[in-house]
N, C-alpha and C. Protein backbone atom coordinates (compact mmCIF):
# COMPACT_ATOMS: atom_id res chain seq x y z
N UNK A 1 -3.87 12.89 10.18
CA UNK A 1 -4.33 13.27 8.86
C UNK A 1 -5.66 12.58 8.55
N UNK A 2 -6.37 13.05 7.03
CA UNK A 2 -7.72 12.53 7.06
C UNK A 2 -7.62 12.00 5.51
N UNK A 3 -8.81 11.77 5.11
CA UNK A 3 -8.84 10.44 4.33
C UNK A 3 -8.30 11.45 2.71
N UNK A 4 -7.72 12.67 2.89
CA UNK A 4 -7.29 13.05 1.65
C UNK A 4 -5.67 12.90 1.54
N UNK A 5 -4.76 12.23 2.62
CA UNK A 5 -3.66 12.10 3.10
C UNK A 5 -3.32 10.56 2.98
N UNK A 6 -2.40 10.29 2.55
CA UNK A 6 -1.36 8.92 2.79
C UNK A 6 -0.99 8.19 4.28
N UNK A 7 -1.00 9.39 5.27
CA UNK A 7 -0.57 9.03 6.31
C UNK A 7 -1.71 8.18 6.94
N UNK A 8 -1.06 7.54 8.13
CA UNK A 8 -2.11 6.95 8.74
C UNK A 8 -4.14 7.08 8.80
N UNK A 9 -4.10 8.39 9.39
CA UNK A 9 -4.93 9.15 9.69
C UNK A 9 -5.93 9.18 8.82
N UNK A 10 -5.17 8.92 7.34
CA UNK A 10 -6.31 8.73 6.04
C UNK A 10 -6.55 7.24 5.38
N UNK A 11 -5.50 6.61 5.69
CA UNK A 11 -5.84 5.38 4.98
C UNK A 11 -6.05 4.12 5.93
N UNK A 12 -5.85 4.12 6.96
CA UNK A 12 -5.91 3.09 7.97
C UNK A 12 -7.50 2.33 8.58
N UNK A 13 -7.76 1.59 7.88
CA UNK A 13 -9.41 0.72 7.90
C UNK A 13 -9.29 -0.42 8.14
N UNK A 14 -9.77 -0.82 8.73
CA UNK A 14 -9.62 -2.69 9.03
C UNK A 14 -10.57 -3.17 7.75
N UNK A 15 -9.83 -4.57 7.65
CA UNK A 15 -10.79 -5.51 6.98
C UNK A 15 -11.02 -6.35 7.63
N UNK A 16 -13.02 -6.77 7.47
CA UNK A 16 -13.21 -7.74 8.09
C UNK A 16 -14.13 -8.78 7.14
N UNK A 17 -13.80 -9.72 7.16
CA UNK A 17 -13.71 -11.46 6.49
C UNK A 17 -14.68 -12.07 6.97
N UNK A 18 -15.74 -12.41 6.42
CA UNK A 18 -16.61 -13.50 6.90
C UNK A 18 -16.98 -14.24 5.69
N UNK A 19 -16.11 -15.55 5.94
CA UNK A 19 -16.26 -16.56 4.76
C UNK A 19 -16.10 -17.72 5.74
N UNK A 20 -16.92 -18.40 6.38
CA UNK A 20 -16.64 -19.53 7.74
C UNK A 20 -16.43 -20.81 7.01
N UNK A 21 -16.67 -21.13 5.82
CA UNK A 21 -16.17 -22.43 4.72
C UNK A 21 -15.03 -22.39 4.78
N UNK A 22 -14.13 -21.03 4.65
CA UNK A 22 -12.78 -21.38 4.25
C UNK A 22 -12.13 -20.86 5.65
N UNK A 23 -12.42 -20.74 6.88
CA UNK A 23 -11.94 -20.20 8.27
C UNK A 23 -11.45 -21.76 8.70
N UNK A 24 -10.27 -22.09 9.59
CA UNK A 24 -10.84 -23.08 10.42
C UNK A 24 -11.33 -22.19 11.93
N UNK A 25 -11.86 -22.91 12.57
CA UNK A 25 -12.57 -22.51 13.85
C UNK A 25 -11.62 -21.50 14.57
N UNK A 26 -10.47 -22.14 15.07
CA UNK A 26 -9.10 -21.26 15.54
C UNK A 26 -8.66 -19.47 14.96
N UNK A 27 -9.56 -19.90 13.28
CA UNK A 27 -8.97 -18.31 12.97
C UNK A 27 -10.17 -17.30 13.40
N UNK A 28 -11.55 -18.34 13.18
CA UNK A 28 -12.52 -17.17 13.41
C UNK A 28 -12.65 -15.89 15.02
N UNK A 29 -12.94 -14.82 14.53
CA UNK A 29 -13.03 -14.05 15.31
C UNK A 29 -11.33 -13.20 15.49
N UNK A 30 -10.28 -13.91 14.90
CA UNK A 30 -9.24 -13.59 15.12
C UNK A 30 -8.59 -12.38 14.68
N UNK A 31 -7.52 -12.13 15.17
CA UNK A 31 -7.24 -10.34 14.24
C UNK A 31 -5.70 -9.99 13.95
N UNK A 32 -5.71 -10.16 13.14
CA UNK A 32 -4.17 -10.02 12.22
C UNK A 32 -3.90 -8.35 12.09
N UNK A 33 -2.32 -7.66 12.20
CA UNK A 33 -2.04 -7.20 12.32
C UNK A 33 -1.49 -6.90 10.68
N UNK A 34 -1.27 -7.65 9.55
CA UNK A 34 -0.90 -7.65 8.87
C UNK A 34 -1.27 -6.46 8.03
N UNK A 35 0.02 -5.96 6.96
CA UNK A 35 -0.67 -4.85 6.51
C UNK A 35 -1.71 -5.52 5.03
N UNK A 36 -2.45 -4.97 4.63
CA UNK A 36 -3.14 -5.49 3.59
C UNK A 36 -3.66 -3.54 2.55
N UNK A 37 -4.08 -3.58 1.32
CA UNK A 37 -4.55 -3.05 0.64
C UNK A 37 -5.39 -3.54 -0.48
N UNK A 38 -6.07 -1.85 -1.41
CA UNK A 38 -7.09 -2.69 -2.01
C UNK A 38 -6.75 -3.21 -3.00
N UNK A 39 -5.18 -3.23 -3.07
CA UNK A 39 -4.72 -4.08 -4.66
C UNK A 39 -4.61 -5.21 -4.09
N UNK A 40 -4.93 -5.73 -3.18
CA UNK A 40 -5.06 -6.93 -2.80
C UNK A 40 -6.16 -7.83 -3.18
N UNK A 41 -6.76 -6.81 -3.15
CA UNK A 41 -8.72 -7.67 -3.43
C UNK A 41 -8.65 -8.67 -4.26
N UNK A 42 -8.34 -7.91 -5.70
CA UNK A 42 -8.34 -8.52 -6.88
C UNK A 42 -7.54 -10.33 -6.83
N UNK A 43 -6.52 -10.40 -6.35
CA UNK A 43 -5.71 -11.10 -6.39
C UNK A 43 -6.04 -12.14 -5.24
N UNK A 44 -6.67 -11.78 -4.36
CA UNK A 44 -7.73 -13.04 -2.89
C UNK A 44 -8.61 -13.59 -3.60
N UNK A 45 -9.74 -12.70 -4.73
CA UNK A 45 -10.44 -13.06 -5.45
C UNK A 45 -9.85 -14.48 -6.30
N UNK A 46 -9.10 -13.95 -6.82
CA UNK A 46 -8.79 -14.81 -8.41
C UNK A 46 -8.23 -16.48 -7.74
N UNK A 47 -7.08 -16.06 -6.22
CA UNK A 47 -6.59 -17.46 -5.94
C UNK A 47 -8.16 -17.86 -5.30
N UNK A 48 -8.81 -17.58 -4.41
CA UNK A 48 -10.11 -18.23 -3.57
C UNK A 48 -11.21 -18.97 -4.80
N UNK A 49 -11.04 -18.08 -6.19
CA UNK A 49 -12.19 -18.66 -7.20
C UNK A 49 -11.29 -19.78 -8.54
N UNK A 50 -9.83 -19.35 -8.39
CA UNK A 50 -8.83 -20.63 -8.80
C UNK A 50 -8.81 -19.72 -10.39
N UNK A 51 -9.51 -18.57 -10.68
CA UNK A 51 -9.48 -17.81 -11.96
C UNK A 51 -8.42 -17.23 -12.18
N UNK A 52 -8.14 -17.19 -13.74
CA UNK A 52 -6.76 -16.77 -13.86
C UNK A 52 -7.09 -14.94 -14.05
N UNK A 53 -6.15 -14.46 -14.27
CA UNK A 53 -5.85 -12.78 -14.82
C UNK A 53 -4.94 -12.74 -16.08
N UNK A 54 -5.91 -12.19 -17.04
CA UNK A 54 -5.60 -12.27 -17.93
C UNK A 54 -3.64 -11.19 -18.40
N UNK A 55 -3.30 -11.36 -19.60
CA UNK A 55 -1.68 -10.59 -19.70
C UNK A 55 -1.93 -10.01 -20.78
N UNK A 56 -2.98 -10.11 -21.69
CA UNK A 56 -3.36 -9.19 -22.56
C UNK A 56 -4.87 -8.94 -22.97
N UNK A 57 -5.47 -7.53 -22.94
CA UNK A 57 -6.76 -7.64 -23.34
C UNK A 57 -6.64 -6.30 -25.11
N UNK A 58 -7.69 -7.01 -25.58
CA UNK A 58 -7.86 -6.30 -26.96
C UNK A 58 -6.82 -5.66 -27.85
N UNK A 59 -5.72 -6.58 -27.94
CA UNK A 59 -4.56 -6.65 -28.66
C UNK A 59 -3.55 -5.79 -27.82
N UNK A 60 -3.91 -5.90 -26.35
CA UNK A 60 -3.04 -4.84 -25.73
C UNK A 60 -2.24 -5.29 -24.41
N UNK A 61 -0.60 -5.12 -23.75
CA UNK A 61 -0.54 -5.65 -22.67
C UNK A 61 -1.14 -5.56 -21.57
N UNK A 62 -1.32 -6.13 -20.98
CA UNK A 62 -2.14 -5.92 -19.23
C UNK A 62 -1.73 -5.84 -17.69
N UNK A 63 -0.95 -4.70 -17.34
CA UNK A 63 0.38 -4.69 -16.48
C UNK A 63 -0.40 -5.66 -15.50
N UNK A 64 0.54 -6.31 -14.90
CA UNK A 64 0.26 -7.25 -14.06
C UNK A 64 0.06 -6.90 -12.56
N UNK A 65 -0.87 -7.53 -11.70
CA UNK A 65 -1.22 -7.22 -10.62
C UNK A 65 -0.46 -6.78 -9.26
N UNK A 66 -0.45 -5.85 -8.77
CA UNK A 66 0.31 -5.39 -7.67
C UNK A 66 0.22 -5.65 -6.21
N UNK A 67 -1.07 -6.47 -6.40
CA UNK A 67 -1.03 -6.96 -5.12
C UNK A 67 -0.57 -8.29 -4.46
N UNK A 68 -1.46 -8.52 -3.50
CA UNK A 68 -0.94 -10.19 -3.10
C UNK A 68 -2.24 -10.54 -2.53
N UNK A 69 -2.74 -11.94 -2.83
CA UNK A 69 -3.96 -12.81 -2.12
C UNK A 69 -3.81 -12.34 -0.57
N UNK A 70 -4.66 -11.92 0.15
CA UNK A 70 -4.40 -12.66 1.14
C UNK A 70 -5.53 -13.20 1.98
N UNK A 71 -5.55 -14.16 1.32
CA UNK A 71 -6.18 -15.65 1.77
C UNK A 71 -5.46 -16.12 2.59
N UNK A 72 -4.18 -16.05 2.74
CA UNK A 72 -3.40 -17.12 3.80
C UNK A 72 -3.93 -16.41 5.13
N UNK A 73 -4.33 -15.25 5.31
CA UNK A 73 -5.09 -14.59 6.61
C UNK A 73 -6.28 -15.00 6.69
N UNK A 74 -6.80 -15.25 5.58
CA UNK A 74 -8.40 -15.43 5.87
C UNK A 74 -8.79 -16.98 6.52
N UNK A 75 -7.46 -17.88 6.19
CA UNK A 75 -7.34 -19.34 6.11
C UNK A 75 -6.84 -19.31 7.73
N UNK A 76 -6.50 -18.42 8.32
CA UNK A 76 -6.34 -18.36 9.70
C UNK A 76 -4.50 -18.28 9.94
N UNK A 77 -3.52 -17.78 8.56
CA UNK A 77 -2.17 -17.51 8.94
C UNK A 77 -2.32 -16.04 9.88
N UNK A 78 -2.41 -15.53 10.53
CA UNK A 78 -2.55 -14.22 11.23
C UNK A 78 -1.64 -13.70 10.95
N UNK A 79 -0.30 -14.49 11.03
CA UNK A 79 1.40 -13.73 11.06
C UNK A 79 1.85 -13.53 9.75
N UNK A 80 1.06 -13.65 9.34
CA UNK A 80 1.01 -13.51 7.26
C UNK A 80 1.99 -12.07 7.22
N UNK A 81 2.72 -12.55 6.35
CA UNK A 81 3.20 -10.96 5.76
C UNK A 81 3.58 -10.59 4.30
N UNK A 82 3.69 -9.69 3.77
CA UNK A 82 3.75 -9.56 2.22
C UNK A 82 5.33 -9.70 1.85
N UNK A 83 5.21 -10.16 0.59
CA UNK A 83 6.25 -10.20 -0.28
C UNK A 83 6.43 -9.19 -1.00
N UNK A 84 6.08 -8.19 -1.08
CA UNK A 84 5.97 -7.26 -1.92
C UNK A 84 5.21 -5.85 -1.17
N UNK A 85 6.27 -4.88 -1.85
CA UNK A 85 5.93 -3.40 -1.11
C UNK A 85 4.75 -2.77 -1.67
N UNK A 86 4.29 -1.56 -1.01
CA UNK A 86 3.00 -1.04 -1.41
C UNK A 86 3.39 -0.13 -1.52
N UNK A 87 2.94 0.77 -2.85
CA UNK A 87 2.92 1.91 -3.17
C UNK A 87 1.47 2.70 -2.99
N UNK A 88 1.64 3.89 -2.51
CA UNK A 88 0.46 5.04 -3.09
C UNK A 88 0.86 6.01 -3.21
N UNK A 89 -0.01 6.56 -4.25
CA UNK A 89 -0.33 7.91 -4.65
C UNK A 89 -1.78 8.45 -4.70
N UNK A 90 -1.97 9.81 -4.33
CA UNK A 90 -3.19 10.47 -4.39
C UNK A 90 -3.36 11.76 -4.20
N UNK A 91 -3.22 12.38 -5.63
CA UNK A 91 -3.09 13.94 -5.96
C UNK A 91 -1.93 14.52 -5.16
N UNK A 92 -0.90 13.56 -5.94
CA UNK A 92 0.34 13.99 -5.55
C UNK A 92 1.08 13.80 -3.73
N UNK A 93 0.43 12.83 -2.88
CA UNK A 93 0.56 12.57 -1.76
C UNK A 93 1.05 11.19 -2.16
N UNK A 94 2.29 10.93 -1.47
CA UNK A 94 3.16 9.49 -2.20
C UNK A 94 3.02 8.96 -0.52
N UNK A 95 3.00 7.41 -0.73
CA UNK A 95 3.55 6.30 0.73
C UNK A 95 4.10 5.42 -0.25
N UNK A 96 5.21 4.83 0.64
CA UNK A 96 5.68 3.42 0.37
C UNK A 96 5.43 2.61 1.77
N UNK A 97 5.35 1.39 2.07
CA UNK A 97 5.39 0.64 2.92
C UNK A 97 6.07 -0.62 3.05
N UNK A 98 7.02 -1.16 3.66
CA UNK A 98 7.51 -2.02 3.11
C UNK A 98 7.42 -3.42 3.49
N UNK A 99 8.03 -4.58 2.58
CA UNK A 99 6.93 -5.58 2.89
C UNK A 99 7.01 -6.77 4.32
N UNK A 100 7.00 -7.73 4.23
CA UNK A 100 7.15 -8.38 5.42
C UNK A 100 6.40 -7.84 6.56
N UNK A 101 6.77 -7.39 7.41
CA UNK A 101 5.52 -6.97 8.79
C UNK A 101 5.07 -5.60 8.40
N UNK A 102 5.82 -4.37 7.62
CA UNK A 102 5.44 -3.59 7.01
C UNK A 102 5.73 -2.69 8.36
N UNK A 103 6.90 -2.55 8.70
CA UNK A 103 7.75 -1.64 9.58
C UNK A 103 7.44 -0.58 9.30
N UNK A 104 8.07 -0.41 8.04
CA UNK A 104 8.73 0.90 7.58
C UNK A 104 7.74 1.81 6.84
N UNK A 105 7.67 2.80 6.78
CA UNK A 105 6.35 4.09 5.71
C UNK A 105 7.12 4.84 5.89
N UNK A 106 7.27 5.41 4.16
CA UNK A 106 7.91 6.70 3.79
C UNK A 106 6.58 7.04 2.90
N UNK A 107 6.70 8.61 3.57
CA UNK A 107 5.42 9.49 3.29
C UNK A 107 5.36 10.76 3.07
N UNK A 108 4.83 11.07 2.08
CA UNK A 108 4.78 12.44 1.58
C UNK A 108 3.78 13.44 0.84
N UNK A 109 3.92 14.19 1.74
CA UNK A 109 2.37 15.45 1.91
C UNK A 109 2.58 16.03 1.05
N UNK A 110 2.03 16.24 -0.46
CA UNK A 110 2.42 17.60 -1.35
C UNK A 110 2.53 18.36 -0.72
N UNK A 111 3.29 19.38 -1.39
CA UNK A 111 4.32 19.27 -1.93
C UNK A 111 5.87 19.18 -1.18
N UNK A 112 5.31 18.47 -0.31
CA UNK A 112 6.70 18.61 1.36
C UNK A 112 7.75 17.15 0.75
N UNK A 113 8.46 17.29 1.71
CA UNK A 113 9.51 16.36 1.48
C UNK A 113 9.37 15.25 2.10
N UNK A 114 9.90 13.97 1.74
CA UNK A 114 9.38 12.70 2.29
C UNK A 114 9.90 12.22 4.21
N UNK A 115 8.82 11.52 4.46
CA UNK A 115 9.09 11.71 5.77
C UNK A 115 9.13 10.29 6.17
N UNK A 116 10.12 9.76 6.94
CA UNK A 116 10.31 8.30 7.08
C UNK A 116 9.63 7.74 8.87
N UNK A 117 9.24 6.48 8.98
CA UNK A 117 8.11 5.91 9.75
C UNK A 117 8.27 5.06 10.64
N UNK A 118 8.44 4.50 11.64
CA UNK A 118 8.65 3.48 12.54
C UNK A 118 7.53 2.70 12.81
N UNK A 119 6.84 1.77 11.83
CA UNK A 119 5.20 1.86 12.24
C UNK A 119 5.04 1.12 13.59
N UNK A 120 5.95 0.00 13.80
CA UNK A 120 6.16 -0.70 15.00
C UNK A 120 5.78 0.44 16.29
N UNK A 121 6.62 1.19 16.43
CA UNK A 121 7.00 2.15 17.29
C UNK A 121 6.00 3.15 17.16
N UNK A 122 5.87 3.88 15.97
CA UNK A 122 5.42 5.28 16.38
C UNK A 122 3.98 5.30 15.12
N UNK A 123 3.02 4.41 15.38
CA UNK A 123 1.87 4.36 14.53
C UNK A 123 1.13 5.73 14.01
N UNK A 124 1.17 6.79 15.01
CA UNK A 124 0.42 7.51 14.89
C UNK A 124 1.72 8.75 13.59
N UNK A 125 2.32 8.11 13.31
CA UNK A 125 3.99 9.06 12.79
C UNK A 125 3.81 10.22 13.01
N UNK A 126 4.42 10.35 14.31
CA UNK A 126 5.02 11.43 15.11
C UNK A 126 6.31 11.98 15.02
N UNK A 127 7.03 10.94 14.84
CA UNK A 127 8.48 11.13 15.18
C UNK A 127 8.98 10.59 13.67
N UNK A 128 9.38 11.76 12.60
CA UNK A 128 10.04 11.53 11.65
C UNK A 128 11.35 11.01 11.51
N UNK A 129 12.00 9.73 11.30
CA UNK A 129 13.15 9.01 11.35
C UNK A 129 14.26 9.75 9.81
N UNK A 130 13.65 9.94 9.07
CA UNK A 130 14.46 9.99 7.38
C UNK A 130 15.83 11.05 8.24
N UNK A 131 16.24 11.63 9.38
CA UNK A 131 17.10 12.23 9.54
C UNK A 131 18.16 11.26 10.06
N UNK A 132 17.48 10.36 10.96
CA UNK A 132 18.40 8.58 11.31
C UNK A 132 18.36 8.05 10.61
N UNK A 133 17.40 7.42 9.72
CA UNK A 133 18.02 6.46 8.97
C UNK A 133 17.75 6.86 7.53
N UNK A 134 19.05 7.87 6.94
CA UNK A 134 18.40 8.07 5.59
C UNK A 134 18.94 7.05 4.20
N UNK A 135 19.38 6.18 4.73
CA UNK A 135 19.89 5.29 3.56
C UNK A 135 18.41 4.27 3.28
N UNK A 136 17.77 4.22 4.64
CA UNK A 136 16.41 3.52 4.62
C UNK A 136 15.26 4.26 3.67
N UNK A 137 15.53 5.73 3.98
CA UNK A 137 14.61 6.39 3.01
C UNK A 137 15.07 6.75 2.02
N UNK A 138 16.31 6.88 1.81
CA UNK A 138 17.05 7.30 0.24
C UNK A 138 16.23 5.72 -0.80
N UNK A 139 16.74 4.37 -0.14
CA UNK A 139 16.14 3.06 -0.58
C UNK A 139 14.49 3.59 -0.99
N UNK A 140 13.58 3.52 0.16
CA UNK A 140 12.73 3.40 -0.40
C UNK A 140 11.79 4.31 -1.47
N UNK A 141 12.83 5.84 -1.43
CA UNK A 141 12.13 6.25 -2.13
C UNK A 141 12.48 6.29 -3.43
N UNK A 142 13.60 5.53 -3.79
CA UNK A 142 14.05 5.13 -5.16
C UNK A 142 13.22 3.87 -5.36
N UNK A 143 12.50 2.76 -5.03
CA UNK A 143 11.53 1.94 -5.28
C UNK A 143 10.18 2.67 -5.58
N UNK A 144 9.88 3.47 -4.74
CA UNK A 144 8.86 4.50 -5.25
C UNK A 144 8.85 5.17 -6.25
N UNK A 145 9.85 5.44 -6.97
CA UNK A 145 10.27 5.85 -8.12
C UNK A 145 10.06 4.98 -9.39
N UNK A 146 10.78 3.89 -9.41
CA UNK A 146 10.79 3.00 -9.67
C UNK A 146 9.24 2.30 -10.14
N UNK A 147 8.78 2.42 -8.84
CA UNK A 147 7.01 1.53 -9.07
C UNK A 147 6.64 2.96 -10.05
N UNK A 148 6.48 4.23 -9.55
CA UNK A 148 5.59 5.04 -10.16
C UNK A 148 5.94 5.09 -12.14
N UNK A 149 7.03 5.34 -12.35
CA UNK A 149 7.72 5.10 -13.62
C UNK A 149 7.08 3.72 -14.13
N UNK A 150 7.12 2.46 -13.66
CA UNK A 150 6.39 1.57 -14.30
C UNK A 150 5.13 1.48 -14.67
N UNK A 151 4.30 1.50 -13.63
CA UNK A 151 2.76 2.06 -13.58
C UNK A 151 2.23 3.25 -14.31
N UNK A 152 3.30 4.00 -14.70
CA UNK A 152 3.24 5.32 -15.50
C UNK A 152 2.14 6.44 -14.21
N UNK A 153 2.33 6.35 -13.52
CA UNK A 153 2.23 7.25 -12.54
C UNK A 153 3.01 8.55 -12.54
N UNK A 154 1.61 9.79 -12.99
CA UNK A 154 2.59 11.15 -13.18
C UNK A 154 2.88 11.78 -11.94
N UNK A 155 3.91 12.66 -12.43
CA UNK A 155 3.96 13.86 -10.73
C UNK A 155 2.92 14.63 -10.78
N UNK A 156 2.33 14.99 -9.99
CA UNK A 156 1.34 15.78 -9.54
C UNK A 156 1.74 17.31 -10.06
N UNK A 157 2.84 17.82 -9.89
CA UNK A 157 3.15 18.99 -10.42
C UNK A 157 2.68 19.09 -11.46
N UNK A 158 3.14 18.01 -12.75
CA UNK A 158 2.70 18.05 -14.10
C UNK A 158 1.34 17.71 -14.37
N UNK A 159 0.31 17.37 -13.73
CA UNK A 159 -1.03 17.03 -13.96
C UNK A 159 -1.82 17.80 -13.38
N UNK A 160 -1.49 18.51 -12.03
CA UNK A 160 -2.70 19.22 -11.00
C UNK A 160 -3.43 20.56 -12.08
N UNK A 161 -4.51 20.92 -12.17
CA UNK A 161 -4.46 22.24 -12.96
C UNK A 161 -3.61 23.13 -12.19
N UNK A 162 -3.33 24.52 -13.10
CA UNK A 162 -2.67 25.40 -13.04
C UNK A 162 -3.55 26.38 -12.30
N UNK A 163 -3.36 27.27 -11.39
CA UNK A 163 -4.02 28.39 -10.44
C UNK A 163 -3.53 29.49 -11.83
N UNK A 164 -4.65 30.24 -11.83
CA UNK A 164 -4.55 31.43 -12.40
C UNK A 164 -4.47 32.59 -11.41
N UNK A 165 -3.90 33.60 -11.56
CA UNK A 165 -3.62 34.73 -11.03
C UNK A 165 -4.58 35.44 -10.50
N UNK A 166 -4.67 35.79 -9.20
CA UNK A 166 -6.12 36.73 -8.71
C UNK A 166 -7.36 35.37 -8.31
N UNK A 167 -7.14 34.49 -8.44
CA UNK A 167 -8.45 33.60 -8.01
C UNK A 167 -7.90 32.22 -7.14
């Protein structure tokens, strides 16, 4: 898939780190496997500059950040892994990923049905699992649910414009 897709094919970019103050020697040049995103940024930022994030701006709440620092990679942990799952959406194309080494991706192509991931195994997701293990994807796609409902994330059905007839 390509960069209008969830799947690999569209979202998969390396990040690369050059901050040699905060490297020790051992990490530089090194390459972590870890999964990372860009709700991450924000949150590497704020621990590396010691700044807080604010919980309310202009008399209003301020949902709190979804990502995770990861500085402990940049600091040379390589085997770093997240505490916390990743969600996306994009014009109605949903992933979850889940956290720790980030095995698992459940993924879904508007308007198709969700398709479960072996990332260990099958990177390029070839081989759809949600028929073996569907208690793994029943799980994650009730967290996906879950995140999108909080975030107030709509369905795509209800937001995409409407096709008019003949065009």
């Amino acid at each position: 898939m390509y960069k209008h897709w969830v799947h690999e094919g569209g979202i998969a970019t390396p990040l690369i780190a050059h901050w040699p103050a905060a490297m020790p020697d051992d990490a530089k040049g090194g390459i972590s496997h870890s999964v990372g995103h860009l709700i991450d940024v924000m949150p590497t930022i704020l621990e590396a500059t010691g700044a807080g994030y604010p919980t309310r701006y202009d008399g209003r709440e301020v949902l709190p950040l979804e990502g995770e620092s990861l500085l402990p990679v940049v600091r040379g942990d390589l085997s770093w892994g997240r505490t916390k799952t990743v969600f996306w959406e994009h014009e109605g194309n949903r992933a979850v990923r889940s956290p720790g080494d980030g095995r698992w991706k459940l993924v879904r192509k508007f308007p198709g049905e969700w398709e479960l991931y072996d990332m260990h195994a099958d990177r390029t997701e070839l081989s759809d699992l949600t028929v073996d293990r569907p208690e793994q994807a029943d799980e994650m796609a009730a967290a996906y649910d879950e995140w999108a409902a909080r975030c107030g994330v709509l369905p795509w059905e209800e937001i995409r414009p409407q096709r008019r007839q003949g065009r």
